[in-house]
C-alpha atoms as a PDB file:
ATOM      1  CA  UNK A   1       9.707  30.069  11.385  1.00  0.00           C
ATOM      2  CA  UNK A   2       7.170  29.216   8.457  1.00  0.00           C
ATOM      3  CA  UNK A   3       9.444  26.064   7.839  1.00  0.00           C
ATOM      4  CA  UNK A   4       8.414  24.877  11.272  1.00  0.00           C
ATOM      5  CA  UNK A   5       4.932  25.714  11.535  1.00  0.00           C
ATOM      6  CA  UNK A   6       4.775  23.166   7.930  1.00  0.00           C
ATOM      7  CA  UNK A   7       7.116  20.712   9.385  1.00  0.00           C
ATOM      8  CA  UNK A   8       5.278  20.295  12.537  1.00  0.00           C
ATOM      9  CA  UNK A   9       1.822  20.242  10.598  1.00  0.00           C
ATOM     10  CA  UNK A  10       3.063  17.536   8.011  1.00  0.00           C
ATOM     11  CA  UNK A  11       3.912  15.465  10.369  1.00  0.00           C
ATOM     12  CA  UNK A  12       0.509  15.709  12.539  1.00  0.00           C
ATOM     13  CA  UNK A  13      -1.484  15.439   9.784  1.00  0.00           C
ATOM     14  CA  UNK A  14       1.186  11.775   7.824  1.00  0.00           C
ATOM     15  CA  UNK A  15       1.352  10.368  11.775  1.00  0.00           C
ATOM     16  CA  UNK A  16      -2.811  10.803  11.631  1.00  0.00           C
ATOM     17  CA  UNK A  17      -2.809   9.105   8.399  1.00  0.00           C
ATOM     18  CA  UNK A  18      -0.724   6.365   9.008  1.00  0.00           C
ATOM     19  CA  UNK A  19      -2.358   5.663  12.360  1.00  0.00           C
ATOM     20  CA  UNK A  20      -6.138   5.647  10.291  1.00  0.00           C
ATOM     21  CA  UNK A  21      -4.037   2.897   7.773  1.00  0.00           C
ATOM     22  CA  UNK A  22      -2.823   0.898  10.279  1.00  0.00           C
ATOM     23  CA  UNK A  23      -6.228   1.173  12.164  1.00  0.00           C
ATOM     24  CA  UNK A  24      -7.903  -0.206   9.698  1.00  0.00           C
ATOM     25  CA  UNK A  25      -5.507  -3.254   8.840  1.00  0.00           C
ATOM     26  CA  UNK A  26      -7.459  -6.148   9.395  1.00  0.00           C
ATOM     27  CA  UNK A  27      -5.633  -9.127  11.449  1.00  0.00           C
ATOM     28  CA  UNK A  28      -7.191 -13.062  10.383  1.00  0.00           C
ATOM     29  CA  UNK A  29      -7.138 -15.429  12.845  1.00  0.00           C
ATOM     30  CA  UNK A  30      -4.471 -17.938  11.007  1.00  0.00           C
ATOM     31  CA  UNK A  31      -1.403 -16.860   9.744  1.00  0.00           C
ATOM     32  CA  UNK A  32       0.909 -14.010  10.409  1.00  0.00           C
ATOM     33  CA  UNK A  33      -0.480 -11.381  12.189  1.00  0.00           C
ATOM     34  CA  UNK A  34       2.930  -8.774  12.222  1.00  0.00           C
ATOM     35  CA  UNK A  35       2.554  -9.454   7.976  1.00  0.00           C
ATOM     36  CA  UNK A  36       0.265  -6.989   6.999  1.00  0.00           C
ATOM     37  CA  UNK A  37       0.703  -4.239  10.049  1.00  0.00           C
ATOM     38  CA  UNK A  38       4.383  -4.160   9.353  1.00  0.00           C
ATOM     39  CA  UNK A  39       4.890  -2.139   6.586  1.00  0.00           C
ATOM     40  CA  UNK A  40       2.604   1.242   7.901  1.00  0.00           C
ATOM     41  CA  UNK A  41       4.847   0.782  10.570  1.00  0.00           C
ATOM     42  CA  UNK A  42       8.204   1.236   9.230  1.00  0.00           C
ATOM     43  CA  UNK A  43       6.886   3.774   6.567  1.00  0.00           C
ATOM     44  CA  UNK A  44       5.460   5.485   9.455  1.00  0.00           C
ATOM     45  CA  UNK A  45       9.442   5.171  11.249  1.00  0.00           C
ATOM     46  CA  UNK A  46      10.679   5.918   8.157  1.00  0.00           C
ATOM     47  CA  UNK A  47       8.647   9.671   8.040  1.00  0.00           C
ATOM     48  CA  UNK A  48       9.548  10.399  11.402  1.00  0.00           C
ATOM     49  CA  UNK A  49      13.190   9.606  11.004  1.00  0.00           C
ATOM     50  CA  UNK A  50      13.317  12.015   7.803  1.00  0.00           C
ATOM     51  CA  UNK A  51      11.249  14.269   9.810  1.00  0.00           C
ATOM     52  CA  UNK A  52      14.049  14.272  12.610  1.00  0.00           C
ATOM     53  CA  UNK A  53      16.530  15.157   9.923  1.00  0.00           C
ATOM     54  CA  UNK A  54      14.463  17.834   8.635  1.00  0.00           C
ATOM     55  CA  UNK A  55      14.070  19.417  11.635  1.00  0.00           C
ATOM     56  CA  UNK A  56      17.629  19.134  12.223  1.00  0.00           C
ATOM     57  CA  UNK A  57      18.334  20.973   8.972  1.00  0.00           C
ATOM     58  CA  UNK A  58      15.999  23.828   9.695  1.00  0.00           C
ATOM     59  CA  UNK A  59      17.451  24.130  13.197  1.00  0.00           C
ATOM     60  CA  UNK A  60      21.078  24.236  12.203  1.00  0.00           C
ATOM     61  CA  UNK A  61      20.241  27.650   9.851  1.00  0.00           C
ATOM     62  CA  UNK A  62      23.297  28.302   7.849  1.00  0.00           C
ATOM     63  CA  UNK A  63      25.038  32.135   8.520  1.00  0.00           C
ATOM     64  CA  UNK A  64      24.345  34.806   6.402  1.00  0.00           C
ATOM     65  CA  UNK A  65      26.565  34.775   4.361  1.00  0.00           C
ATOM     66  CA  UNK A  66      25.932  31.071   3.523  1.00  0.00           C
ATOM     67  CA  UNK A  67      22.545  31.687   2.798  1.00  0.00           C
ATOM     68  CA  UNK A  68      23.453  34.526   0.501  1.00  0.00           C
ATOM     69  CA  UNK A  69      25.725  32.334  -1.823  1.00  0.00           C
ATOM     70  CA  UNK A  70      22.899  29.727  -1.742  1.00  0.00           C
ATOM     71  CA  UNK A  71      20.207  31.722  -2.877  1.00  0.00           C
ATOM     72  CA  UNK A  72      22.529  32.436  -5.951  1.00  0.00           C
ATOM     73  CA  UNK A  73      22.069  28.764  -6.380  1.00  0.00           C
ATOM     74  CA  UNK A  74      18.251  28.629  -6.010  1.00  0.00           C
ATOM     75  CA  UNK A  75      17.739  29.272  -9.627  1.00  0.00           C
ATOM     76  CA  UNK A  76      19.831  26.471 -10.352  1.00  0.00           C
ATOM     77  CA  UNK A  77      18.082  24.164  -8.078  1.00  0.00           C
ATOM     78  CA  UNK A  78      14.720  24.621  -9.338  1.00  0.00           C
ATOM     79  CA  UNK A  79      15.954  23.478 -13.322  1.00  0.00           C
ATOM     80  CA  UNK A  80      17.414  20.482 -11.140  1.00  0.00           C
ATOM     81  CA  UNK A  81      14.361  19.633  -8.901  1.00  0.00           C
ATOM     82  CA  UNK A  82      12.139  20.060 -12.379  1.00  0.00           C
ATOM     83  CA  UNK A  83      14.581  17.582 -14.546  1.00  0.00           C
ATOM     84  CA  UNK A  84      14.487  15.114 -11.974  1.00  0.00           C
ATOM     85  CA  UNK A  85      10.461  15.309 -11.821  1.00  0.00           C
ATOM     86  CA  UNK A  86      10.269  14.724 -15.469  1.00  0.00           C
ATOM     87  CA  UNK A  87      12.626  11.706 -15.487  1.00  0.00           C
ATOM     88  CA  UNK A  88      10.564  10.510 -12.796  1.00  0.00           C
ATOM     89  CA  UNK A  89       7.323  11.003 -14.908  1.00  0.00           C
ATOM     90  CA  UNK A  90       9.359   9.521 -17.997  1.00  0.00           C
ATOM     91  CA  UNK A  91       9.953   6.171 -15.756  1.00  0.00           C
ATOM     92  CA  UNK A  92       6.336   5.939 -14.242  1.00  0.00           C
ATOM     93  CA  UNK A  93       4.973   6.080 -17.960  1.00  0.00           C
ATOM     94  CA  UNK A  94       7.979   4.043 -19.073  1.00  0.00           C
ATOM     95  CA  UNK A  95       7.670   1.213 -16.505  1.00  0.00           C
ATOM     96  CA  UNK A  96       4.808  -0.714 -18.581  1.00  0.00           C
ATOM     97  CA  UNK A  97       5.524  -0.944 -21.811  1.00  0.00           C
ATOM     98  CA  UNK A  98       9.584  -1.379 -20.890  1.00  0.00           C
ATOM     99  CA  UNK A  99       9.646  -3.434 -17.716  1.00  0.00           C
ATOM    100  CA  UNK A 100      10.710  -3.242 -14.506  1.00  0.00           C
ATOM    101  CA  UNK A 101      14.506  -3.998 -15.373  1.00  0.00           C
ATOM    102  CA  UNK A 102      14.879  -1.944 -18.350  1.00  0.00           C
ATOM    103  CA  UNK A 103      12.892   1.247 -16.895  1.00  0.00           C
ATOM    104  CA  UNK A 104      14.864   1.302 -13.565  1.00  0.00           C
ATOM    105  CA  UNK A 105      18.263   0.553 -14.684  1.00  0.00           C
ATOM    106  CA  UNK A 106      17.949   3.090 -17.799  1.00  0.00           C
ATOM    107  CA  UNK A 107      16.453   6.222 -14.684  1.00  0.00           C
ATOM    108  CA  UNK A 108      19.617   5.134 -12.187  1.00  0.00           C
ATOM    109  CA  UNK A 109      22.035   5.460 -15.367  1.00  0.00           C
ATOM    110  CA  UNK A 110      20.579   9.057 -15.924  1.00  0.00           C
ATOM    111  CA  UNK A 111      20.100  10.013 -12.918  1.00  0.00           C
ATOM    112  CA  UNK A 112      23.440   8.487 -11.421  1.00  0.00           C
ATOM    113  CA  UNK A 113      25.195  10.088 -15.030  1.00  0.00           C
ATOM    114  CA  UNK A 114      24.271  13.729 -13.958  1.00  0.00           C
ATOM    115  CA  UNK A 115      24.622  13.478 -10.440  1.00  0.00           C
ATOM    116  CA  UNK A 116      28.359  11.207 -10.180  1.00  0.00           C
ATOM    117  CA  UNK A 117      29.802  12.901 -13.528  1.00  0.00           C
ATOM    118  CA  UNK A 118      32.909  10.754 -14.890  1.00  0.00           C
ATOM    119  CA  UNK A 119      32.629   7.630 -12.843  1.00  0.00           C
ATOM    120  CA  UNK A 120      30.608   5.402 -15.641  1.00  0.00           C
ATOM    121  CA  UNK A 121      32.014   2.345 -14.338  1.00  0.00           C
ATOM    122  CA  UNK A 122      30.335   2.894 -10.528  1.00  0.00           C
ATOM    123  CA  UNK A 123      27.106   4.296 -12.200  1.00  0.00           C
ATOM    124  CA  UNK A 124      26.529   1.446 -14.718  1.00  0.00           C
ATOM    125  CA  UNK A 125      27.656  -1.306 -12.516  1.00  0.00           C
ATOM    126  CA  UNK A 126      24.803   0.117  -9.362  1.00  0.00           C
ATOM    127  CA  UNK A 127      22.069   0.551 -11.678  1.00  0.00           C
ATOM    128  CA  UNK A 128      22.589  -3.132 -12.738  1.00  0.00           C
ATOM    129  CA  UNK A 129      22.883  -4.694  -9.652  1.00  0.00           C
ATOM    130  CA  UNK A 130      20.073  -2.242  -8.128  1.00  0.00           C
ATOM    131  CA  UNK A 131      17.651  -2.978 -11.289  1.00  0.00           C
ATOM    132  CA  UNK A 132      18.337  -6.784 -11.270  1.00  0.00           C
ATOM    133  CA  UNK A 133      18.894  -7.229  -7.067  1.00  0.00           C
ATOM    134  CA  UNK A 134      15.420  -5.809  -6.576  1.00  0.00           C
ATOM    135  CA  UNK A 135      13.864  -7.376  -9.714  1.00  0.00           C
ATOM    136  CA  UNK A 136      15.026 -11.019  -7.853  1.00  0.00           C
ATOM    137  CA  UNK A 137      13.794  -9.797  -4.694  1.00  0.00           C
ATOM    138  CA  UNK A 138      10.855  -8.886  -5.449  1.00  0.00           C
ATOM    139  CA  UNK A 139       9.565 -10.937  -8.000  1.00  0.00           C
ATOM    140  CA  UNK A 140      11.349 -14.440  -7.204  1.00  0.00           C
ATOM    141  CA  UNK A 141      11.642 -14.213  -3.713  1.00  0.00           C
ATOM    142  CA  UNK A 142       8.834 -12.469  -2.112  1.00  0.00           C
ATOM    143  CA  UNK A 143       6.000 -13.363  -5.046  1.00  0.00           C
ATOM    144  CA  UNK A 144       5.314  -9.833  -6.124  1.00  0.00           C
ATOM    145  CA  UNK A 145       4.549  -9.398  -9.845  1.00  0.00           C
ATOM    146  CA  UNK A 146       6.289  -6.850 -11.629  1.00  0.00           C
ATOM    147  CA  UNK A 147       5.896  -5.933 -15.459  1.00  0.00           C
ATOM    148  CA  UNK A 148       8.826  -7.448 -17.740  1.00  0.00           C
ATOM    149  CA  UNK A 149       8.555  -5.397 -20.545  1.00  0.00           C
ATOM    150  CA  UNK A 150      10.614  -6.125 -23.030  1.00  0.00           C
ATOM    151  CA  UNK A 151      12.634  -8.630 -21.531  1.00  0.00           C
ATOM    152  CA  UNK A 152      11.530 -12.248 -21.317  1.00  0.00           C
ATOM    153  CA  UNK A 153      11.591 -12.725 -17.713  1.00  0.00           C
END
């Protein structure tokens, strides 16, 4: 029951805050007036969809003895959920000084390594397409600037 009681009260209190955001989004009179709400929107879908799946998780309560083999595996999980944190922290700090291209593709090999064991040909190939598709997006299509690191483009 606790798991509900913070479900339902992260989701007040996100839906609240994205609401204030897209309050607040100021609308010019000349160009494109969907631009600039559009994003708080589908963020905001976005939370509610994971939301639904949450709740769908919580709901659908594995049996007993389900839950007993998984706590087994709690101990586990934790060493998991703190490795991936500190790659995560490794790439924040790493995403200056190496680029965009570099940083990304080199946390998606790791990640991807530990997670899809023994399929280095999937894992290297995604990371390079992901790292370069959304470098090209990004940066040559949509105008955004992102740091290039050590590579010259």
């Amino acid at each position: 029951m606790p798991n509900v009681v913070l479900l339902a009260g992260t989701v007040g209190l996100a839906s609240a805050y994205f609401y204030a955001i897209f309050a607040t989004i100021q609308v010019r009179a000349f160009g494109d007036p969907v631009g600039p709400r559009m994003f708080p929107i589908l963020l905001g879908c976005a939370l509610a969809l994971s939301a639904a799946m949450l709740a769908y998780e919580i709901w659908s309560k594995p049996t007993s003895e389900e839950s007993a083999s998984a706590q087994s595996g709690n101990r586990q999980g934790a060493v998991i959920i703190a490795a991936v944190a500190a790659l995560t922290f490794a790439y924040f700090m790493a995403f200056e000084p190496l680029g965009y291209v570099v940083s990304t593709f080199v946390y998606l090999i790791l990640l991807s390594s530990y997670f899809h064991k023994k399929k280095h040909l999937i894992n290297i190939s995604s990371a390079v397409l992901f790292s370069l598709g959304t470098y090209l997006l990004f940066a040559k299509i949509l105008q955004v600037p992102l740091p290039s690191g050590v590579l010259p483009f």
